[in-house]
PDB file of N, CA and C in Angstrom:
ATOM      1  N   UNK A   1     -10.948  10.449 -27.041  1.00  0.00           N
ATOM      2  CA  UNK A   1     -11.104  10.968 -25.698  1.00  0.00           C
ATOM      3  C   UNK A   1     -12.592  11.129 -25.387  1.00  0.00           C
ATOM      4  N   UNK A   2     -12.945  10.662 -24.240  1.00  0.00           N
ATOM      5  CA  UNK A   2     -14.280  11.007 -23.900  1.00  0.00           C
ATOM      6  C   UNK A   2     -15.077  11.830 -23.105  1.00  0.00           C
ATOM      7  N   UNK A   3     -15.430  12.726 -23.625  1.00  0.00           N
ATOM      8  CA  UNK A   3     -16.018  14.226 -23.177  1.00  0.00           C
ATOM      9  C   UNK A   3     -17.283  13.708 -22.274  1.00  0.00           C
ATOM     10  N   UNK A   4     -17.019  14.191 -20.720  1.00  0.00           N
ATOM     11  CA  UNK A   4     -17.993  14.124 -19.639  1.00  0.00           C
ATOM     12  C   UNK A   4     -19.147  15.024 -19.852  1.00  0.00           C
ATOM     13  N   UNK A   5     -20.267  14.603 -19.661  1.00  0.00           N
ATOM     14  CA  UNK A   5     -21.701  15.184 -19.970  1.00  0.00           C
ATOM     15  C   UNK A   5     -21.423  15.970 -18.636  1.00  0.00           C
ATOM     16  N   UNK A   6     -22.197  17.027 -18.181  1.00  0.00           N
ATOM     17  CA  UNK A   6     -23.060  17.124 -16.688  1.00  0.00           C
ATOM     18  C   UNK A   6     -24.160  17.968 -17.174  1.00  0.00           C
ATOM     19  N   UNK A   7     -24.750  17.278 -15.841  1.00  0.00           N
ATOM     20  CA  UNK A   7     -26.388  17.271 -16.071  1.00  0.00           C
ATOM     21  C   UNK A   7     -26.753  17.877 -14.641  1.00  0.00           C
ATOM     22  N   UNK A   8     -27.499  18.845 -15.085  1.00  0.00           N
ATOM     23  CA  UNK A   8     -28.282  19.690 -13.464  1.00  0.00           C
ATOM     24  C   UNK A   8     -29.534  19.319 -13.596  1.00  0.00           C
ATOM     25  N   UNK A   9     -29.896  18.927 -12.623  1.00  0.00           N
ATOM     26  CA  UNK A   9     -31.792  18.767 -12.067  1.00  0.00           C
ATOM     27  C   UNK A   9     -31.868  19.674 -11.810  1.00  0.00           C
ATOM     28  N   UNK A  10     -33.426  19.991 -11.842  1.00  0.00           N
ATOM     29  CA  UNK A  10     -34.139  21.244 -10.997  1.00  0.00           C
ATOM     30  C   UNK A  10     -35.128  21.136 -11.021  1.00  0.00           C
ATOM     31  N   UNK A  11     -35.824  21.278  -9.545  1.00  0.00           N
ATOM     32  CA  UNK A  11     -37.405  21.510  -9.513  1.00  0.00           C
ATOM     33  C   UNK A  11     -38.319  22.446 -10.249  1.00  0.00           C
ATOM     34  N   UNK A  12     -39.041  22.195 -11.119  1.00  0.00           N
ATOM     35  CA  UNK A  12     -39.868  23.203 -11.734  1.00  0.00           C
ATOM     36  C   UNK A  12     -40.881  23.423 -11.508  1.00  0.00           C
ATOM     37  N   UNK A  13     -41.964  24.633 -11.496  1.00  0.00           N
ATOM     38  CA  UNK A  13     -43.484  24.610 -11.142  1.00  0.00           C
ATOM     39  C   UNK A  13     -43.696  23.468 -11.908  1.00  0.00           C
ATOM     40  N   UNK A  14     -44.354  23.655 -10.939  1.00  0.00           N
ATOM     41  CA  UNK A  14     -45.724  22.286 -11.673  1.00  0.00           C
ATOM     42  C   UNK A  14     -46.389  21.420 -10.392  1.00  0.00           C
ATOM     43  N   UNK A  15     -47.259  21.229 -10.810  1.00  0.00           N
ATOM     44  CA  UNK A  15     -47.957  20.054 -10.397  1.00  0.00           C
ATOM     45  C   UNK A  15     -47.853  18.413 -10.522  1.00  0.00           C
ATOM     46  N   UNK A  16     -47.069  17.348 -10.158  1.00  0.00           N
ATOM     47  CA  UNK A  16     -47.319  16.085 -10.763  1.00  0.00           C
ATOM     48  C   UNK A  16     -46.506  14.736  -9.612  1.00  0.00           C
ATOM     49  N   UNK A  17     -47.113  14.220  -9.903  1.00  0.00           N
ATOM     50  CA  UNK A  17     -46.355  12.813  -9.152  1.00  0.00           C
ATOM     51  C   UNK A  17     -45.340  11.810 -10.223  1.00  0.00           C
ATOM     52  N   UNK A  18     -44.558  12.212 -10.293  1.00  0.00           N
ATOM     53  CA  UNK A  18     -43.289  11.559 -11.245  1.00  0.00           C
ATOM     54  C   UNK A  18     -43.210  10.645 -10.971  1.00  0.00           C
ATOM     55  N   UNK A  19     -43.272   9.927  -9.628  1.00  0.00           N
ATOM     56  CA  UNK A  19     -42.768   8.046  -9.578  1.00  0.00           C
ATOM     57  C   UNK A  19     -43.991   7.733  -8.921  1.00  0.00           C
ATOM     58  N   UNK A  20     -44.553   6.707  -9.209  1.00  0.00           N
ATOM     59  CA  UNK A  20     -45.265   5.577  -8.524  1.00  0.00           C
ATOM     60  C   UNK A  20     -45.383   4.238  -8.938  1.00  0.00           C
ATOM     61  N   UNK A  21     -44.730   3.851  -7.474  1.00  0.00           N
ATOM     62  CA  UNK A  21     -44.299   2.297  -7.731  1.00  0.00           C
ATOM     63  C   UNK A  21     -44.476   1.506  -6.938  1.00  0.00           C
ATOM     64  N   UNK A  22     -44.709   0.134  -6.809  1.00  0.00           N
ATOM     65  CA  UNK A  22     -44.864  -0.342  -5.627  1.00  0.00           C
ATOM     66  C   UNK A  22     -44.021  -1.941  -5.877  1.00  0.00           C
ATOM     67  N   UNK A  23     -43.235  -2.162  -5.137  1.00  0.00           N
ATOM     68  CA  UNK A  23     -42.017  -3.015  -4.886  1.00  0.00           C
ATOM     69  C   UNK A  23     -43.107  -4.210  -3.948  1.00  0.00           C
ATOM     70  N   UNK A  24     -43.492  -5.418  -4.911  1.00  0.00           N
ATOM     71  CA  UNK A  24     -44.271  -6.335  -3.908  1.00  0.00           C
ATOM     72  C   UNK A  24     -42.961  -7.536  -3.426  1.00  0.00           C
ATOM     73  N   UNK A  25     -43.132  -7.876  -2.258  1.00  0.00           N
ATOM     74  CA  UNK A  25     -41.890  -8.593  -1.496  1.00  0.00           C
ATOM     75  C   UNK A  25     -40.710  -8.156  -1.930  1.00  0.00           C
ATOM     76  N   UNK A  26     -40.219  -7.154  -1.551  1.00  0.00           N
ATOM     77  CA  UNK A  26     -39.054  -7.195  -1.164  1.00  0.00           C
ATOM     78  C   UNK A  26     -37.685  -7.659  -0.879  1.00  0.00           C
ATOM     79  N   UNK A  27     -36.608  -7.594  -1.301  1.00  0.00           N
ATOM     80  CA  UNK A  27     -35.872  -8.519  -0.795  1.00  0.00           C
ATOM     81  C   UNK A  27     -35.471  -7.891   0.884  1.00  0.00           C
ATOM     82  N   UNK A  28     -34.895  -7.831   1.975  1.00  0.00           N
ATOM     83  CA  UNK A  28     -34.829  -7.459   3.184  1.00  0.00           C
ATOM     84  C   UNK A  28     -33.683  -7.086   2.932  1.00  0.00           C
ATOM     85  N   UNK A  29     -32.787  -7.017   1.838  1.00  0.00           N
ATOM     86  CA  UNK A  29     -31.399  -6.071   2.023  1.00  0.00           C
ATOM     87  C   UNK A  29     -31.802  -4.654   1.820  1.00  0.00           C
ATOM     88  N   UNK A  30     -33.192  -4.700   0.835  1.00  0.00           N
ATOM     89  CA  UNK A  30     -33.672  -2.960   0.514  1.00  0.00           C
ATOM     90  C   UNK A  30     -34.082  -2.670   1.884  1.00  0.00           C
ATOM     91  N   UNK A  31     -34.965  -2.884   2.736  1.00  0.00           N
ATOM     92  CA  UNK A  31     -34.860  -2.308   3.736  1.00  0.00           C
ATOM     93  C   UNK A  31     -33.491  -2.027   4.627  1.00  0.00           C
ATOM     94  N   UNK A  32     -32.656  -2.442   4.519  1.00  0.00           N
ATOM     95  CA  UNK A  32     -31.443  -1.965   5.312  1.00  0.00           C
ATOM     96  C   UNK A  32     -30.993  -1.333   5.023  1.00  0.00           C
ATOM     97  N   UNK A  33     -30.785  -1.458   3.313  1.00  0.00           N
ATOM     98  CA  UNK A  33     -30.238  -0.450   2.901  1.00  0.00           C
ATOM     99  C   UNK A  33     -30.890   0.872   3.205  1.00  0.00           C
ATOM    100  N   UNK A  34     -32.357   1.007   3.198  1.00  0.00           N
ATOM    101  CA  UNK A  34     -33.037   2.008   3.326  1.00  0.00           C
ATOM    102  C   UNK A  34     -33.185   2.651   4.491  1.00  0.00           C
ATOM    103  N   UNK A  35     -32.706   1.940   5.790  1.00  0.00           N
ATOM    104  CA  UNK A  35     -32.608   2.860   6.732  1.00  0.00           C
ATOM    105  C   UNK A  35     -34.209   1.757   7.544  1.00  0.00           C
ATOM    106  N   UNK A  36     -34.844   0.866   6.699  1.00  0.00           N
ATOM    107  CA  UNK A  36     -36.334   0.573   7.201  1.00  0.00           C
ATOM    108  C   UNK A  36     -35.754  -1.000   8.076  1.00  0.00           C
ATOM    109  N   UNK A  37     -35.281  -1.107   8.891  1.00  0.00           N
ATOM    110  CA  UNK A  37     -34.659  -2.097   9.240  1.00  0.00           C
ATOM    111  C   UNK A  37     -35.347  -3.037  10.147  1.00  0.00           C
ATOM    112  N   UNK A  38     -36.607  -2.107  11.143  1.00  0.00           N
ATOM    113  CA  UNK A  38     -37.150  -2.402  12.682  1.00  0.00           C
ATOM    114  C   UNK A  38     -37.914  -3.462  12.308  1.00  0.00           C
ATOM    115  N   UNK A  39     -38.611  -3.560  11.142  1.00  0.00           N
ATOM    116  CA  UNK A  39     -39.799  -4.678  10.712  1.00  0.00           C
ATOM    117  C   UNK A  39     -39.990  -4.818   8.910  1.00  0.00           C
ATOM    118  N   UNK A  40     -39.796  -6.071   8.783  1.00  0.00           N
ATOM    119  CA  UNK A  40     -40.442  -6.613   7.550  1.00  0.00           C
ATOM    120  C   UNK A  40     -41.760  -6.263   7.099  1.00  0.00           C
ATOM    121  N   UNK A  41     -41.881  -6.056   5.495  1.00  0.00           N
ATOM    122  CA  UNK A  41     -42.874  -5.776   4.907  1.00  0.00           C
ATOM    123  C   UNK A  41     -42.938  -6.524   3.932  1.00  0.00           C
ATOM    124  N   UNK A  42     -44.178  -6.711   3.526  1.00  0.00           N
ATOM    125  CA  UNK A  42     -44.502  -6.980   1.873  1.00  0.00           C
ATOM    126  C   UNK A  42     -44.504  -6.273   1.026  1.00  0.00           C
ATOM    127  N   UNK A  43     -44.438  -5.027   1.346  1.00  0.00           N
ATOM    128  CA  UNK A  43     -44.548  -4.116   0.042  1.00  0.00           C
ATOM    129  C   UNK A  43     -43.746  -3.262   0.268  1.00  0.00           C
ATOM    130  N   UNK A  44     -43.193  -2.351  -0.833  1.00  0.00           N
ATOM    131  CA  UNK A  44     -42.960  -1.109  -0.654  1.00  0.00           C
ATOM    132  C   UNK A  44     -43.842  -0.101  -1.253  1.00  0.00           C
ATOM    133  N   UNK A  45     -43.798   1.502  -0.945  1.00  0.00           N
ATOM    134  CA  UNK A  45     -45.069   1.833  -2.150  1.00  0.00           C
ATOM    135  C   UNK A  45     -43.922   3.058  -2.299  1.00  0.00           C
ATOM    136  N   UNK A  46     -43.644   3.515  -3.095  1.00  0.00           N
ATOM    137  CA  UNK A  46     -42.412   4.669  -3.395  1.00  0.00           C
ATOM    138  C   UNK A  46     -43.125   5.987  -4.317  1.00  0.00           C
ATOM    139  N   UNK A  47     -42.919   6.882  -4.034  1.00  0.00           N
ATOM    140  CA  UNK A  47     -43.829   8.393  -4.778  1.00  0.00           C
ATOM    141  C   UNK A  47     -43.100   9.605  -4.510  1.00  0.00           C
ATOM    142  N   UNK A  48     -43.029   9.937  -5.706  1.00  0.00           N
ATOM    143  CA  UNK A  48     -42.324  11.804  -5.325  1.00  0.00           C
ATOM    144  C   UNK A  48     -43.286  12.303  -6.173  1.00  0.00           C
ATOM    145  N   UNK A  49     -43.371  13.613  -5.765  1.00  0.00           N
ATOM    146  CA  UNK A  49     -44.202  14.263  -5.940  1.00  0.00           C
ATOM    147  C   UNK A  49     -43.558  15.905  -5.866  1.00  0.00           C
ATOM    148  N   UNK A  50     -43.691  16.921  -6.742  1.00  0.00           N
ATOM    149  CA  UNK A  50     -43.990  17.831  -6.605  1.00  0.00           C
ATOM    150  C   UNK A  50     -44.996  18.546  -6.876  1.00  0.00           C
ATOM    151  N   UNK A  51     -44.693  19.553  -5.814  1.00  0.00           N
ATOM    152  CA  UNK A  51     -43.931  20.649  -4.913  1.00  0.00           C
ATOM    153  C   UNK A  51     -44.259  19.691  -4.334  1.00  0.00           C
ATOM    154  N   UNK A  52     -42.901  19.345  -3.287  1.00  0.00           N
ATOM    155  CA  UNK A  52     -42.205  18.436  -1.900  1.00  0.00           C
ATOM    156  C   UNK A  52     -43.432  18.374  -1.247  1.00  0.00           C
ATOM    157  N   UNK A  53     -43.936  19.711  -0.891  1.00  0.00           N
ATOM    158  CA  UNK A  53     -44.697  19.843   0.461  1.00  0.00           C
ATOM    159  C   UNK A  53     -46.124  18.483   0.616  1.00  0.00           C
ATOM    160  N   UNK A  54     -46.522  18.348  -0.935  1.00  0.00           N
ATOM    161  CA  UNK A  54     -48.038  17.845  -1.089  1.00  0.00           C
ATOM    162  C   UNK A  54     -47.495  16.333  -0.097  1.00  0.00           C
ATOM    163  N   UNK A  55     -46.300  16.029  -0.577  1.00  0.00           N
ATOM    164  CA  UNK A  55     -46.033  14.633   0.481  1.00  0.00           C
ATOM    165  C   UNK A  55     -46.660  14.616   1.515  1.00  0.00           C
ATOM    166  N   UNK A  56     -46.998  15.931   2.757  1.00  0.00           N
ATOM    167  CA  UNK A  56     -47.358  15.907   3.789  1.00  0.00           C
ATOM    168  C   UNK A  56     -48.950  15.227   3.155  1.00  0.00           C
ATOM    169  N   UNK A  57     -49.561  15.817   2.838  1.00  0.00           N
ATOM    170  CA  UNK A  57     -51.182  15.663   1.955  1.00  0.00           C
ATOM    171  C   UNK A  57     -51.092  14.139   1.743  1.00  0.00           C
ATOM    172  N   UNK A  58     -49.754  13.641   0.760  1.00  0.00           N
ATOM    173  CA  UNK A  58     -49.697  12.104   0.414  1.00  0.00           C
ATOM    174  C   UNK A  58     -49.779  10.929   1.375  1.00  0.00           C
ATOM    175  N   UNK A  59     -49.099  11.320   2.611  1.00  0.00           N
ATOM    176  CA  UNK A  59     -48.946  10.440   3.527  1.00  0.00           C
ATOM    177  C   UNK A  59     -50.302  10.556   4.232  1.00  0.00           C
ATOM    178  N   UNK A  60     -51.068  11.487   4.500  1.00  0.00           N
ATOM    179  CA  UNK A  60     -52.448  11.740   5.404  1.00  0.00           C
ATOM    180  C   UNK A  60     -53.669  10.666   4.685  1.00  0.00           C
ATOM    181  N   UNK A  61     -53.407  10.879   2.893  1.00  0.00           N
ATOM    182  CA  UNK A  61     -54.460   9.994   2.588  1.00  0.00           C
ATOM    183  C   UNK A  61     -53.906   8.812   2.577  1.00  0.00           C
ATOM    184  N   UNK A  62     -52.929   7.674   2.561  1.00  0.00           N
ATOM    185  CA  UNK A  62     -52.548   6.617   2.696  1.00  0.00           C
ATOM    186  C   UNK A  62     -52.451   5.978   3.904  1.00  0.00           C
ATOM    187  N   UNK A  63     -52.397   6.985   4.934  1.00  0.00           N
ATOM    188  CA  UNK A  63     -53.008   6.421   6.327  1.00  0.00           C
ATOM    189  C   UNK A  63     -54.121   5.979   6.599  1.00  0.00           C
ATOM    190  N   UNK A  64     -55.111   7.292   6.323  1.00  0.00           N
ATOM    191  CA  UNK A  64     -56.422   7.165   5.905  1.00  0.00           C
ATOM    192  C   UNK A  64     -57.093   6.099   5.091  1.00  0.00           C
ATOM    193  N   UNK A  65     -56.926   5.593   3.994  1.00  0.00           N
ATOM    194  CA  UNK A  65     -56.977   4.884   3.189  1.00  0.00           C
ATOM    195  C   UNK A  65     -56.165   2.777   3.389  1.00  0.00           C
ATOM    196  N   UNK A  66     -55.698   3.031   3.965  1.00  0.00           N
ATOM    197  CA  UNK A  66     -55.256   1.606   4.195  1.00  0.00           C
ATOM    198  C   UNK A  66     -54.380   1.217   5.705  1.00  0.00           C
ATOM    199  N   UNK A  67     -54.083   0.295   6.131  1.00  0.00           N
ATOM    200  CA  UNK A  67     -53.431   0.049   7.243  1.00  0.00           C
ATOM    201  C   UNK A  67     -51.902  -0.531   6.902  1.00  0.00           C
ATOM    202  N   UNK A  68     -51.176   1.132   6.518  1.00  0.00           N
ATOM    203  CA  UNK A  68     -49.775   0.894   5.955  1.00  0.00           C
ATOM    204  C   UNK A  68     -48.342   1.615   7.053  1.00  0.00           C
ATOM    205  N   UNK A  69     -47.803   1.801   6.971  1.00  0.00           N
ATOM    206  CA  UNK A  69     -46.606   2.457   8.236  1.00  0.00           C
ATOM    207  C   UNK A  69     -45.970   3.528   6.818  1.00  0.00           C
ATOM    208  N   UNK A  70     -45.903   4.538   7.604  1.00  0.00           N
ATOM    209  CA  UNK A  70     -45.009   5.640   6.688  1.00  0.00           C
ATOM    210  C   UNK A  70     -43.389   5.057   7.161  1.00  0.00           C
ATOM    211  N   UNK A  71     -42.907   4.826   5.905  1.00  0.00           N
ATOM    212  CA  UNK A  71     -41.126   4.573   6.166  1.00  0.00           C
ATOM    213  C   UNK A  71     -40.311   5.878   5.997  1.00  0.00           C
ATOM    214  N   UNK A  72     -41.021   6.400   5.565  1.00  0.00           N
ATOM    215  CA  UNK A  72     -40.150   8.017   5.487  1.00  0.00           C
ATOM    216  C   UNK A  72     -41.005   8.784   4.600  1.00  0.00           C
ATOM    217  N   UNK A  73     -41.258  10.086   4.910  1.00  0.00           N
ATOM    218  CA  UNK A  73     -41.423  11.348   3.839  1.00  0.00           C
ATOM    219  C   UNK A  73     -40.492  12.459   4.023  1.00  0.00           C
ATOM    220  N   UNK A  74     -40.180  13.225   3.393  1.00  0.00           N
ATOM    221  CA  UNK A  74     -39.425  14.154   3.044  1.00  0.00           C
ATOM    222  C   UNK A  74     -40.033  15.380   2.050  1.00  0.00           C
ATOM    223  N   UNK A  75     -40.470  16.533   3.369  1.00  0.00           N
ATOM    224  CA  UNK A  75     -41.296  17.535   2.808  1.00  0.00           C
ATOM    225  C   UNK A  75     -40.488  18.562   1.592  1.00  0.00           C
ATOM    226  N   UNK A  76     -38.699  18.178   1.691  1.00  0.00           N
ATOM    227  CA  UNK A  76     -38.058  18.953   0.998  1.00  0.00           C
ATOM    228  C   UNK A  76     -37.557  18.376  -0.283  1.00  0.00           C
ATOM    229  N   UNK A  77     -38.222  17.017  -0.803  1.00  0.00           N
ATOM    230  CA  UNK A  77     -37.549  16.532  -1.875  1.00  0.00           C
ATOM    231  C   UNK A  77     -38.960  15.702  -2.205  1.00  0.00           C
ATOM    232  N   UNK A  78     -40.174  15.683  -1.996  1.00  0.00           N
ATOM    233  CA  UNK A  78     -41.405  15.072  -2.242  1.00  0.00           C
ATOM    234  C   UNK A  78     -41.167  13.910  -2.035  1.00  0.00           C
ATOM    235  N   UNK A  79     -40.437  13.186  -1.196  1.00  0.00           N
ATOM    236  CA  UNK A  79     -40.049  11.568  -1.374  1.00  0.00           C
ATOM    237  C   UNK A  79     -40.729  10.502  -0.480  1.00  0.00           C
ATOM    238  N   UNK A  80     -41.686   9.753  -0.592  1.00  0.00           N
ATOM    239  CA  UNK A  80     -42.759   8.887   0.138  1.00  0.00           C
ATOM    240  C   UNK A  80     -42.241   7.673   0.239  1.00  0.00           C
ATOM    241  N   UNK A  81     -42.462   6.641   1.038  1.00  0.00           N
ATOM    242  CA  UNK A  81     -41.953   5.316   1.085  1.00  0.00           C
ATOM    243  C   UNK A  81     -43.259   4.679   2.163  1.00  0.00           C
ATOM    244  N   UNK A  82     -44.219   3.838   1.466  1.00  0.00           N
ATOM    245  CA  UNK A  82     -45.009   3.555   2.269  1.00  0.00           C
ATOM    246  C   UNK A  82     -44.851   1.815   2.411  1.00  0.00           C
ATOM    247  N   UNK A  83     -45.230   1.447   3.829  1.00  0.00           N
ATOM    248  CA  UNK A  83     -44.758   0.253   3.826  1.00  0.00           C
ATOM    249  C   UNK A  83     -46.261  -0.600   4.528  1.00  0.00           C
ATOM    250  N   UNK A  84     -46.495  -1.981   4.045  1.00  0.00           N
ATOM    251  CA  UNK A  84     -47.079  -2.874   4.904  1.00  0.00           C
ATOM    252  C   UNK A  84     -47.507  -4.219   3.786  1.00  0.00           C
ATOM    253  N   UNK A  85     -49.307  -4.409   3.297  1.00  0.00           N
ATOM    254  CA  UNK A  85     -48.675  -5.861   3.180  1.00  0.00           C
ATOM    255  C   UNK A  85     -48.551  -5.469   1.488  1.00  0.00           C
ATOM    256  N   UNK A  86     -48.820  -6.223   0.534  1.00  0.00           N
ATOM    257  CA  UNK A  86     -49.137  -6.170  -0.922  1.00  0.00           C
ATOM    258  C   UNK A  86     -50.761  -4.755  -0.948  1.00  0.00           C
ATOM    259  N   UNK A  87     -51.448  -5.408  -0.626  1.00  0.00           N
ATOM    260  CA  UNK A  87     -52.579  -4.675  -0.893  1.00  0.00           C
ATOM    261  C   UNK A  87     -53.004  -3.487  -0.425  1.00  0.00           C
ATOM    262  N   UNK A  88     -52.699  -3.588   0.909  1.00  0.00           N
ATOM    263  CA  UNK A  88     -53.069  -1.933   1.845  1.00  0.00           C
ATOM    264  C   UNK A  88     -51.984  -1.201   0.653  1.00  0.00           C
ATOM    265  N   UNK A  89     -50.653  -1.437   0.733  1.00  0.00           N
ATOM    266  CA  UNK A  89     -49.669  -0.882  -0.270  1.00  0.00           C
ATOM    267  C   UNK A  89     -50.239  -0.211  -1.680  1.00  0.00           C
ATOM    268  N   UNK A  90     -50.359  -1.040  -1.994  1.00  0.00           N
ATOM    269  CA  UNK A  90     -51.580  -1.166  -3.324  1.00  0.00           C
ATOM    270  C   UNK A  90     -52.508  -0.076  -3.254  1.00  0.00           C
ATOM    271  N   UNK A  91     -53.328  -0.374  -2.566  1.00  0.00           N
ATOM    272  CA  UNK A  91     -54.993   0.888  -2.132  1.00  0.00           C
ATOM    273  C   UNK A  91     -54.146   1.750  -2.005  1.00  0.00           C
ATOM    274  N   UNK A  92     -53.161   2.367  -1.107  1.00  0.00           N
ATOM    275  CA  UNK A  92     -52.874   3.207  -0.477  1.00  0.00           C
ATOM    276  C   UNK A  92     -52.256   4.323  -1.537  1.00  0.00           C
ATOM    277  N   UNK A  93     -51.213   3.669  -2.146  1.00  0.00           N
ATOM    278  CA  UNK A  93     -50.763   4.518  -3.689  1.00  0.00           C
ATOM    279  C   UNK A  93     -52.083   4.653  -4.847  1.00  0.00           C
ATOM    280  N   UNK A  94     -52.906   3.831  -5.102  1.00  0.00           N
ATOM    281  CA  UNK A  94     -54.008   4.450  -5.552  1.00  0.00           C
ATOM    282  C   UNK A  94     -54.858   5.252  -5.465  1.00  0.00           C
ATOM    283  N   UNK A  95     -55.084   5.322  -4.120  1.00  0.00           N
ATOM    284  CA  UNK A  95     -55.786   6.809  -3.958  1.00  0.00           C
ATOM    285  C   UNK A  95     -55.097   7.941  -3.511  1.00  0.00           C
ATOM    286  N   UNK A  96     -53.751   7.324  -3.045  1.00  0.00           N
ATOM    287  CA  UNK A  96     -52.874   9.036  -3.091  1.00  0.00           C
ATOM    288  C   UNK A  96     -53.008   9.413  -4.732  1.00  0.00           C
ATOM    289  N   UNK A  97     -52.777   8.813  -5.943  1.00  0.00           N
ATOM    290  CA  UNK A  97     -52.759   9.014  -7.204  1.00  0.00           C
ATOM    291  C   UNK A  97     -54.020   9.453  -7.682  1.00  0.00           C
ATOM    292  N   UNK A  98     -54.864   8.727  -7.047  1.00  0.00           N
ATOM    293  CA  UNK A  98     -56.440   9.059  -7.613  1.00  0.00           C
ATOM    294  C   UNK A  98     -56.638  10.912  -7.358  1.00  0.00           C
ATOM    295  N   UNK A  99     -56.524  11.080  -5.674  1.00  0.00           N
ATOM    296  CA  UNK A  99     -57.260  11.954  -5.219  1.00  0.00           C
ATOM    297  C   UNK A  99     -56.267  13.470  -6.020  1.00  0.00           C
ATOM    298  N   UNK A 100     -54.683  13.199  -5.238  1.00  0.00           N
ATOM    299  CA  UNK A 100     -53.666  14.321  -6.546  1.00  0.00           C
ATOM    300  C   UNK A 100     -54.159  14.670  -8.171  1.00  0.00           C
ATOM    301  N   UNK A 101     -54.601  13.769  -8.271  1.00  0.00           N
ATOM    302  CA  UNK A 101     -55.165  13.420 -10.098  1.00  0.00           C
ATOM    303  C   UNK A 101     -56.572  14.579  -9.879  1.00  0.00           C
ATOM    304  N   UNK A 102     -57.777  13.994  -9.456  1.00  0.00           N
ATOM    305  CA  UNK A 102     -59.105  14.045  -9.346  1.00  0.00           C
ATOM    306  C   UNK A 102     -59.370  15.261  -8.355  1.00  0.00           C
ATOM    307  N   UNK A 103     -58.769  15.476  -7.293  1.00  0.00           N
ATOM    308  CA  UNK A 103     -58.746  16.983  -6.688  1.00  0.00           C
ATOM    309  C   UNK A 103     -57.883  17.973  -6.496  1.00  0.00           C
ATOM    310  N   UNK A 104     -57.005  17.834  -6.797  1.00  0.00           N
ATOM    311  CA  UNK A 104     -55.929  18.786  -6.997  1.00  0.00           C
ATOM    312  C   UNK A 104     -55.103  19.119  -8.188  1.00  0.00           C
ATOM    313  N   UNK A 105     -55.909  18.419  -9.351  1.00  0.00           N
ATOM    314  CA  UNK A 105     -55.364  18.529 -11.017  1.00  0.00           C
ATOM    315  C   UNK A 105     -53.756  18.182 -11.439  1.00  0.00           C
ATOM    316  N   UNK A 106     -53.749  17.105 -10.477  1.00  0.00           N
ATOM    317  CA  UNK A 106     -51.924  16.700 -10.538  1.00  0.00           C
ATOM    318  C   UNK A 106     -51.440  16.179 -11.832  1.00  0.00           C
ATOM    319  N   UNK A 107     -50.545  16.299 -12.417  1.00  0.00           N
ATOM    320  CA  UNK A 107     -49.900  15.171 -13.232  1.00  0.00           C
ATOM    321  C   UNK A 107     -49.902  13.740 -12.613  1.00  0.00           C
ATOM    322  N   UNK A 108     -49.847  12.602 -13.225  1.00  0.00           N
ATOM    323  CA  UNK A 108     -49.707  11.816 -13.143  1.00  0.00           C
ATOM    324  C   UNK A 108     -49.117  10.587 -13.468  1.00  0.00           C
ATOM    325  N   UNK A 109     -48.617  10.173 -13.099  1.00  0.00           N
ATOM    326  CA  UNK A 109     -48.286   8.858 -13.980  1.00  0.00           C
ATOM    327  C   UNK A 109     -48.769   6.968 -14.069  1.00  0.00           C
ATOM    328  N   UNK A 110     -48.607   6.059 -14.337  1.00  0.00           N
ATOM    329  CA  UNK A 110     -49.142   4.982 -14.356  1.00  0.00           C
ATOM    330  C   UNK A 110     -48.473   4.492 -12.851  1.00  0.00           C
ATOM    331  N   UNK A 111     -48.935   3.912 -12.255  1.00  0.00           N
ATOM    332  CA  UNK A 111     -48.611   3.392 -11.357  1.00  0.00           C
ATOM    333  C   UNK A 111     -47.708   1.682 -11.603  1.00  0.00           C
ATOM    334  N   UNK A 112     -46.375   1.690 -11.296  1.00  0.00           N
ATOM    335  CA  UNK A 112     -45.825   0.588 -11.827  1.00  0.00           C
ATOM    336  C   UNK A 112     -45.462  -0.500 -10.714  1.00  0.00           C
ATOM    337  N   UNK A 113     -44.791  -1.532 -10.920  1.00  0.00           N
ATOM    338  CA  UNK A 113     -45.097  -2.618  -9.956  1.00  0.00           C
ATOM    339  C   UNK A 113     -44.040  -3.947 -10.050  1.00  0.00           C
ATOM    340  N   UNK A 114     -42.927  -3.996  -9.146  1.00  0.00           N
ATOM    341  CA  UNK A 114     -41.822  -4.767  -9.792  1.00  0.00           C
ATOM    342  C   UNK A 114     -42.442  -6.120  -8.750  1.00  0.00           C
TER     343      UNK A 114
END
């Protein structure tokens, strides 16, 4: 017989950016699926981050920093989705990672790249 695990998440203090990834071309079913339907991209750039809120902070420097379209943030679950070509994509998750890292003493992680 096979005994069901369950497993609870929970947000903990801390500081850190747990996912960073950036999805170069796309297939166009992920955007539908995603709700990103209005226009094609080359990239995706994907980041959570806690505490949720810094997302607001994440999306300000990736504007700043490259010529990308916010596909969604979500101040209550840290969840980023930045969209435009390969490279703005690119810059744009690098210095959200850099600056979290370098001015605000974030955790971090490697930035990955399917």
């Amino acid at each position: 017989m096979n005994v069901l695990e369950r497993k609870i998440f929970e947000s903990v203090p801390g500081k850190q950016v747990t996912l960073a990834h950036i999805i170069a071309n796309p297939d166009e079913r992920i955007f539908e699926k995603l709700g990103l339907n209005e226009e094609k991209y080359h990239a995706i750039g994907i980041l959570t981050i806690t505490p949720p809120e810094v997302a607001i902070i994440a999306v300000d420097i990736a504007k700043k920093t490259a010529p990308v379209k916010i596909g969604f943030v979500d101040r209550f679950s840290g969840s980023v989705f930045i969209l435009g070509d390969v490279a703005a994509v690119q810059s744009a998750v690098e210095q959200v990672v850099l600056y979290l890292s370098e001015f605000m003493q974030f955790s971090v992680p490697k930035i990955t790249r399917t």
